[in-house]
Protein backbone atom coordinates (compact mmCIF):
# COMPACT_ATOMS: atom_id res chain seq x y z
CA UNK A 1 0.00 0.00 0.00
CA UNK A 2 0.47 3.20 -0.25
CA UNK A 3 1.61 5.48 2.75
CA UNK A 4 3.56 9.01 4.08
CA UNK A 5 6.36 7.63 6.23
CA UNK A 6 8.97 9.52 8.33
CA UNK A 7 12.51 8.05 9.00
CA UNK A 8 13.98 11.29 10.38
CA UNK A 9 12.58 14.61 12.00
CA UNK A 10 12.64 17.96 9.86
CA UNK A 11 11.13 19.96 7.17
CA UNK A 12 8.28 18.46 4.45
CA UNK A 13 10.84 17.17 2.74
CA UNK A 14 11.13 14.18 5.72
CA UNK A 15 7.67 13.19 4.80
CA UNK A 16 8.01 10.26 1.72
CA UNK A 17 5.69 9.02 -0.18
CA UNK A 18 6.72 4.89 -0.44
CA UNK A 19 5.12 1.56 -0.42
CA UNK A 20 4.68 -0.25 3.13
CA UNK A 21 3.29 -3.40 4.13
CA UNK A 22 -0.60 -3.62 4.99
CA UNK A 23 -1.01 -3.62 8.13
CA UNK A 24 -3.22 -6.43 10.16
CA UNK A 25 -5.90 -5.99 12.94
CA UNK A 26 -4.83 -6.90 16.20
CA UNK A 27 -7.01 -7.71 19.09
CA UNK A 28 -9.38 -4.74 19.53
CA UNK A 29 -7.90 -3.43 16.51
CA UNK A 30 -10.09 -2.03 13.25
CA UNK A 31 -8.34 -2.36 9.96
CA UNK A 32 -9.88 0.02 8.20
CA UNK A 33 -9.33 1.56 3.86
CA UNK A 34 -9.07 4.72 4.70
CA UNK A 35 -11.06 7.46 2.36
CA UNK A 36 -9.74 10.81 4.20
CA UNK A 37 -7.06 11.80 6.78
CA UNK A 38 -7.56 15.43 8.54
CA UNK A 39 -4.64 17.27 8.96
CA UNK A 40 -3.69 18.93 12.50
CA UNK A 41 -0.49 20.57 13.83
CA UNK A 42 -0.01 17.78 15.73
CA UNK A 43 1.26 16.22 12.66
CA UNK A 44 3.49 19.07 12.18
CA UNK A 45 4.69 19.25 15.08
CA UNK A 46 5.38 15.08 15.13
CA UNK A 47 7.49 15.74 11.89
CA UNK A 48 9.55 17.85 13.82
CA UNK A 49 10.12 15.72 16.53
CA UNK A 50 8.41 18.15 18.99
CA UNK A 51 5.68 15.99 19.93
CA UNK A 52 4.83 12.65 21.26
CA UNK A 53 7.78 10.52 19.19
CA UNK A 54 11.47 9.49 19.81
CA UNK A 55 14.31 9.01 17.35
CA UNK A 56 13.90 5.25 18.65
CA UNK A 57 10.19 5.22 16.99
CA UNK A 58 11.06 6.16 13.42
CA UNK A 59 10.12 4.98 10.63
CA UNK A 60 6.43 5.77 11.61
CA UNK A 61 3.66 7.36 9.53
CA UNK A 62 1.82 10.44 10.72
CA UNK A 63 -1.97 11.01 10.37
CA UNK A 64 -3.87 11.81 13.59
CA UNK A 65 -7.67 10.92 12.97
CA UNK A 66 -9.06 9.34 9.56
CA UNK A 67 -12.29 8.18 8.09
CA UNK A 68 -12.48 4.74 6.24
CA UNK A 69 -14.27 1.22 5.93
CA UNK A 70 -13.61 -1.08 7.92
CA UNK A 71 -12.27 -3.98 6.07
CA UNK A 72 -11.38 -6.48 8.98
CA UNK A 73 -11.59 -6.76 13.02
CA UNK A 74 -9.50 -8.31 15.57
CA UNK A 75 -10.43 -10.93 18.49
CA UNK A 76 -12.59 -9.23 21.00
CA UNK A 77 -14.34 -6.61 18.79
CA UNK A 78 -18.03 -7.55 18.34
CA UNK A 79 -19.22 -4.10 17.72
CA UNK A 80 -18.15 -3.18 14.34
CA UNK A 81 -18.29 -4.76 10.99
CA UNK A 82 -16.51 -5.09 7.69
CA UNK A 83 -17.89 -2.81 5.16
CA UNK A 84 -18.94 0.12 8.21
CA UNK A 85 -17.56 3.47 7.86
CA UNK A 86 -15.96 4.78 10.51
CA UNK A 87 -14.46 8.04 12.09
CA UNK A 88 -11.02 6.90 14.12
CA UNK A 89 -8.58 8.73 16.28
CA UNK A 90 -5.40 6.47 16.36
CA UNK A 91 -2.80 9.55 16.79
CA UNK A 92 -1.15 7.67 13.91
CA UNK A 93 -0.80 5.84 10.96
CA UNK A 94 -3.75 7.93 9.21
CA UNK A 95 -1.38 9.27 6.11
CA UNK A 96 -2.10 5.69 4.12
CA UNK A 97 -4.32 3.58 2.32
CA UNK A 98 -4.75 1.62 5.45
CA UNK A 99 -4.80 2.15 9.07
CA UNK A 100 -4.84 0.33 12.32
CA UNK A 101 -6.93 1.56 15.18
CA UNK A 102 -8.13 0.78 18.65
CA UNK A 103 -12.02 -0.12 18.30
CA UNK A 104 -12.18 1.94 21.67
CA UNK A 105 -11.37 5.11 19.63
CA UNK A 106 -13.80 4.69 16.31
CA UNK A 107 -16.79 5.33 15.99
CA UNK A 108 -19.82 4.54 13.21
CA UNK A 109 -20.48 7.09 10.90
CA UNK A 110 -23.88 8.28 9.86
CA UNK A 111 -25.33 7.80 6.58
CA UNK A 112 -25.25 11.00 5.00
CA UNK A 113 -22.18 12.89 5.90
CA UNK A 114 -18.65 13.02 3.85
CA UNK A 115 -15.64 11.14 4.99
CA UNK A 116 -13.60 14.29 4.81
CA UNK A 117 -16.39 15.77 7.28
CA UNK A 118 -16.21 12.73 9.09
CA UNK A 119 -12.27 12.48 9.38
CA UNK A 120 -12.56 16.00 10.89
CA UNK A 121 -14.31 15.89 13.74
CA UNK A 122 -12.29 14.19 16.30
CA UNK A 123 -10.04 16.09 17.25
CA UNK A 124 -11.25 19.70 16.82
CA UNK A 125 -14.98 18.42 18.17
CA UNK A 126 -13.34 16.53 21.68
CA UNK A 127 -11.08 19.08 22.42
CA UNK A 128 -13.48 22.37 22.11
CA UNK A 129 -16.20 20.16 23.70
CA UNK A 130 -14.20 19.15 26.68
CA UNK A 131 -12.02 22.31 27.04
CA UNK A 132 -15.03 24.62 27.71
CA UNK A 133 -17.14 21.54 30.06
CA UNK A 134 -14.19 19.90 32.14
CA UNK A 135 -11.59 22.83 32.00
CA UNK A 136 -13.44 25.82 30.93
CA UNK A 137 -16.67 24.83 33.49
CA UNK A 138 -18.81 26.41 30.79
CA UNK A 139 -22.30 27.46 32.18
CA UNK A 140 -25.48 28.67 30.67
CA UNK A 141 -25.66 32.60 30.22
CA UNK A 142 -21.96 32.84 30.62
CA UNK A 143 -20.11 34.85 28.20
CA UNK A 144 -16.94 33.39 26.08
CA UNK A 145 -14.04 34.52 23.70
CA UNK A 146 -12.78 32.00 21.51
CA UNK A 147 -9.02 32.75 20.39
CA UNK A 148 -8.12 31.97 16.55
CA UNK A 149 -11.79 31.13 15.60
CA UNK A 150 -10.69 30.42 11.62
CA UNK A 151 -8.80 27.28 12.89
CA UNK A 152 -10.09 23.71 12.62
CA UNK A 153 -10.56 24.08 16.75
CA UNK A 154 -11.77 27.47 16.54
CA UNK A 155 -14.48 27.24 14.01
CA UNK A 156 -15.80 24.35 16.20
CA UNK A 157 -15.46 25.95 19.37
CA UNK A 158 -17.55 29.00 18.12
CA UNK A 159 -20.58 27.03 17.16
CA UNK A 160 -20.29 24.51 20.40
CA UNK A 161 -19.66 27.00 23.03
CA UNK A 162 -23.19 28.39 21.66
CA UNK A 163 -24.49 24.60 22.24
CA UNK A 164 -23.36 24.17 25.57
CA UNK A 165 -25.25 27.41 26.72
CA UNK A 166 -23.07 30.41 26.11
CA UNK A 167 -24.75 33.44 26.45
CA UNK A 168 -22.31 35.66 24.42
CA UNK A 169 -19.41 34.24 22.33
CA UNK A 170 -16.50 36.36 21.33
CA UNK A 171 -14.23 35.09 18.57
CA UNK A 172 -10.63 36.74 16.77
CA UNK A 173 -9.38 36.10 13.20
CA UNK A 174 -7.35 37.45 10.89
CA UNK A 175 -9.56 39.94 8.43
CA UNK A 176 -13.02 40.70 7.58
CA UNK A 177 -13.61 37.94 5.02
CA UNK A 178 -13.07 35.18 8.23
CA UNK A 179 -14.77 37.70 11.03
CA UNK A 180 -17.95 37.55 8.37
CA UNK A 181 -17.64 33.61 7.71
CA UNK A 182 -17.71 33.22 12.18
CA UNK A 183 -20.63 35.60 12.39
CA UNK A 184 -22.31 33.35 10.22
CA UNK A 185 -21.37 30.16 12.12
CA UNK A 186 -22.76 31.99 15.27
CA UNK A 187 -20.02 34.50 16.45
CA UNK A 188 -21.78 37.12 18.72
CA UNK A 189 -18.82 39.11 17.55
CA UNK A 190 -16.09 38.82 15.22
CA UNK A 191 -13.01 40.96 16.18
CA UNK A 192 -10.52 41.16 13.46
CA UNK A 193 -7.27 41.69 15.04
CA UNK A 194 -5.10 43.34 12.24
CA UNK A 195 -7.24 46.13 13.18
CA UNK A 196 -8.64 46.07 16.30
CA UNK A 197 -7.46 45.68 19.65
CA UNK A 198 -9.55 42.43 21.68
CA UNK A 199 -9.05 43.21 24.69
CA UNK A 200 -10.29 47.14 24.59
CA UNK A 201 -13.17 45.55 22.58
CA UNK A 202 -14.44 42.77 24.75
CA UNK A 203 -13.84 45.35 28.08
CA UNK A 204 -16.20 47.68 25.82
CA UNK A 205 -18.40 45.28 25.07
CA UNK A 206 -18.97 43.81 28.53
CA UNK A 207 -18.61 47.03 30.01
CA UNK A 208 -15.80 46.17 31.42
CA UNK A 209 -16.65 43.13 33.24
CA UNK A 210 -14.88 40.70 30.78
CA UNK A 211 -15.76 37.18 29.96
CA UNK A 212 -16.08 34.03 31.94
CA UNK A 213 -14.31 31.33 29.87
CA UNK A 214 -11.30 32.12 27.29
CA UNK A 215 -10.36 29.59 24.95
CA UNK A 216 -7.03 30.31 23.78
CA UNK A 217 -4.67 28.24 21.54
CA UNK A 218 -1.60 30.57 20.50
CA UNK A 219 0.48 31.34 23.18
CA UNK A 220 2.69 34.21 23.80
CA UNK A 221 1.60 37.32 24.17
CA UNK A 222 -2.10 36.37 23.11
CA UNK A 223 -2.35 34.07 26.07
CA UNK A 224 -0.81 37.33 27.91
CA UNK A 225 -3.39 39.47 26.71
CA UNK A 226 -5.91 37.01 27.09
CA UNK A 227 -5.86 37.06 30.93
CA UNK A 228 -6.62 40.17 30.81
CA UNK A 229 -9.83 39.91 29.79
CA UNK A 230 -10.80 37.41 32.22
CA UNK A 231 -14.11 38.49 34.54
CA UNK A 232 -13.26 37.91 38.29
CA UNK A 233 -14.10 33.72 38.75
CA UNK A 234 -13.08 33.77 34.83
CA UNK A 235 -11.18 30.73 33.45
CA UNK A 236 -8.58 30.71 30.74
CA UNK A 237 -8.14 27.20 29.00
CA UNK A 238 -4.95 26.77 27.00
CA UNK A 239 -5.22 24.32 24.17
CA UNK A 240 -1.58 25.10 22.45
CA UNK A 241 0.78 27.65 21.19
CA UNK A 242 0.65 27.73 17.57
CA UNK A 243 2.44 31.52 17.89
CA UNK A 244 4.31 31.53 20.87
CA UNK A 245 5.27 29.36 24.40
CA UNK A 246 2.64 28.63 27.59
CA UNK A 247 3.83 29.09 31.23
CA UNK A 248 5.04 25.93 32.30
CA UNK A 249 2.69 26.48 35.58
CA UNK A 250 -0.11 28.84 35.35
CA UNK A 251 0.19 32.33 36.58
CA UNK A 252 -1.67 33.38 39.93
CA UNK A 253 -4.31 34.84 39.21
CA UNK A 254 -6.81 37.11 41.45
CA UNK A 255 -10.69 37.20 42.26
CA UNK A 256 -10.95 33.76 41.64
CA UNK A 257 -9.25 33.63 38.00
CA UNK A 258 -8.12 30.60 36.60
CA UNK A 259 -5.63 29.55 33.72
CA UNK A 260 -5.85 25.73 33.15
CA UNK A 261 -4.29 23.23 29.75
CA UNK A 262 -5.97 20.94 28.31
CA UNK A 263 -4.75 18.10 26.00
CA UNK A 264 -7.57 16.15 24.27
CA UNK A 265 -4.82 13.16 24.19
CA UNK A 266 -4.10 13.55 27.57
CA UNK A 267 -7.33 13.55 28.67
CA UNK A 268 -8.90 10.76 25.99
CA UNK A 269 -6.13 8.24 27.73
CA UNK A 270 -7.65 8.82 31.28
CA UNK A 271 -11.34 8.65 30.21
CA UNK A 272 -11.33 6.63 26.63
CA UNK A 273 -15.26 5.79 26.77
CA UNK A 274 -15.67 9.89 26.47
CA UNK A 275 -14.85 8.98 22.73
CA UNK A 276 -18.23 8.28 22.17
CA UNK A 277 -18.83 11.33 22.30
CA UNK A 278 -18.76 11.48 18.85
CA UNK A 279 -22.55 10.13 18.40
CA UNK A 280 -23.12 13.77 19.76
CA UNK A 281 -21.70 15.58 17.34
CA UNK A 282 -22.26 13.84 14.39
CA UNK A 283 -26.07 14.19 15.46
CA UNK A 284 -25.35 17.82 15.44
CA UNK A 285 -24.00 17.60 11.94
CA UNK A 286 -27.45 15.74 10.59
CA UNK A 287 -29.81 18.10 12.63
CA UNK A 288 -27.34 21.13 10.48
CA UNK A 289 -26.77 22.44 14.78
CA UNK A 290 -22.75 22.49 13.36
CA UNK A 291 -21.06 22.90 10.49
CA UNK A 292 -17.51 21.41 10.32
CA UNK A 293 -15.89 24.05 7.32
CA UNK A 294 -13.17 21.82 5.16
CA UNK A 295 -11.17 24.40 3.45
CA UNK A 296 -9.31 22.53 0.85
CA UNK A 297 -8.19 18.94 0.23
CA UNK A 298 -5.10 17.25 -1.07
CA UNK A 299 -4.02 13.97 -2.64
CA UNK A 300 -2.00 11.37 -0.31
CA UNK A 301 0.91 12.57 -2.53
CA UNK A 302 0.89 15.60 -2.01
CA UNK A 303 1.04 16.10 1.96
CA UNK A 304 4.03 18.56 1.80
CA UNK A 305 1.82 21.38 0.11
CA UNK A 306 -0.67 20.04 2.44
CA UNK A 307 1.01 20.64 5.65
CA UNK A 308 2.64 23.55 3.96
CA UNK A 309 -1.15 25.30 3.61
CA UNK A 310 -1.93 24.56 7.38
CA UNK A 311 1.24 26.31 8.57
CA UNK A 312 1.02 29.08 5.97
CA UNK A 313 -3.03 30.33 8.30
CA UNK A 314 -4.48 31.62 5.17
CA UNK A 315 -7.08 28.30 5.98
CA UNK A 316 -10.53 28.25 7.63
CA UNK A 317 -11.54 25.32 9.13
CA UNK A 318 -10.17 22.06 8.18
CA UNK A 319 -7.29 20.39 5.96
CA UNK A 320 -7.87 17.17 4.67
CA UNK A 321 -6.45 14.45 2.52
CA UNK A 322 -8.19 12.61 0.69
CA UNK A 323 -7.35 8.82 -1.00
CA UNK A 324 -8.77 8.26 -4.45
């Protein structure tokens, strides 16, 4: 088969495009042909050797989360079937024509909706979800900013934080074209920070008061400025730092602030049956309650200009790859 592998850490030239051996189901294992393979920084950041991966792992091939058919199951699994589509969050081996994955972490897709829609929602859908409950102690009424809402978390987070109960959500981007796209997906308000300063809008909004939960993925002096927007009892979830670094430990805070991270991975290994989550939100796709935007897909081949066009931010929503 067909597959991206990596045998050293670097630049998209480390990712090759060669034939591998199929790989076989395993107990509790899904073998699944895989149709579409969503991109996240994670990926990147794997490449690099920055995440998750030792020297001593390589060769290995990337691809967090993928949507496929099932083809074959291992000893144990009784509740899938060969020929089912499924939505899978493996961490990796997505980036091929077939991947391996813990039955625990797929789940069936609904008749109806895309495999490149499909292969999107894991990640972006668990972490926004579980970020503003379990972190971000979202509440009804409560008001919310959403950092970076053109990215594949973002544009999730926007429309979700409205489903959980949010009173008032507050999103940033980069230019009036993706501040007008986020209104649309629900944004209360769209501040486009080329040209406008968040924090003195939010304060301005809220009269001052700020908002309640902050969901902030960028680091550096965003998640500086972010804190400063916090109402008093306000929590600040970090999700990453796609711009800059994180405290190590989070700053002490007054009046009952918070700053809190939250890795989906981290948190998936300590409660794996939360995966099935996924029923939820692929309900909310079918009932049209959220939209997951896929910007642009790419052939297996060509997963350099693919991972080239998620680090270049000119994207809304979601990067996929998709097999022929």
């Amino acid at each position: 088969m067909k597959a991206i592998r990596i045998h050293g850490f670097g630049g998209e030239d480390v990712l090759r495009y060669e034939d591998v051996p199929e790989p076989t189901a395993g107990p509790g294992e899904l073998l699944v042909k895989v149709e579409a393979a969503a991109l996240n920084r994670a990926d990147i950041s794997m490449r690099r050797g920055t995440y998750r991966v030792a020297p001593e792992d390589l060769p290995l091939i990337p691809g967090r989360e993928f949507c496929g058919r099932v083809q074959s199951v291992g000893s144990g699994v009784s509740d899938f079937r060969a020929g089912q589509r499924v939505a899978a969050y493996p961490t990796k081996g997505g980036y091929a024509e077939y991947a391996v994955t813990k039955a625990a972490l797929a789940r069936p897709v609904p008749e109806g909706i895309e495999p490149a829609v499909a292969a999107s929602v894991p990640t972006v859908c668990l972490t926004a979800w579980f970020a503003l409950l379990e972190d971000g102690e979202i509440k009804s009424g409560e008001q919310v900013l959403i950092q970076a809402g053109s990215s594949g978390v973002g544009h999730v987070a926007v429309q979700l934080a409205g489903v959980l109960g949010a009173a008032r959500v507050f999103t940033t981007a980069g230019g009036a074209e993706k501040c007008a796209r986020l209104r649309d997906l629900g944004a209360d308000e769209a501040i486009d920070y080329t040209t406008r300063d968040f924090r003195q809008e939010i304060l301005n909004s809220t009269s001052g008061r700020g908002v309640d939960v902050v969901l902030e993925m960028l680091g550096g002096d965003i998640y500086t400025q972010s804190l400063e927007v916090l109402a008093a009892g306000g929590r600040l979830v970090s999700i990453g730092g796609a711009v800059g670094p994180i405290p190590d430990k989070p700053p002490s805070l007054t009046e009952g602030r918070k700053a809190t991270r939250f890795s989906i991975t981290n948190y998936l290994n300590a409660h794996p049956e939360k995966f099935r989550q996924l029923d939820t939100f692929f309900d909310l796709i079918r009932q049209r309650k959220l939209r997951i935007v896929v910007d642009r897909t790419f052939s297996l081949a060509e997963i350099g200009a693919a991972q080239r066009y998620l680090e270049g931010r000119d994207h809304f929503g979601k990067v996929v790859v998709v097999m022929p």
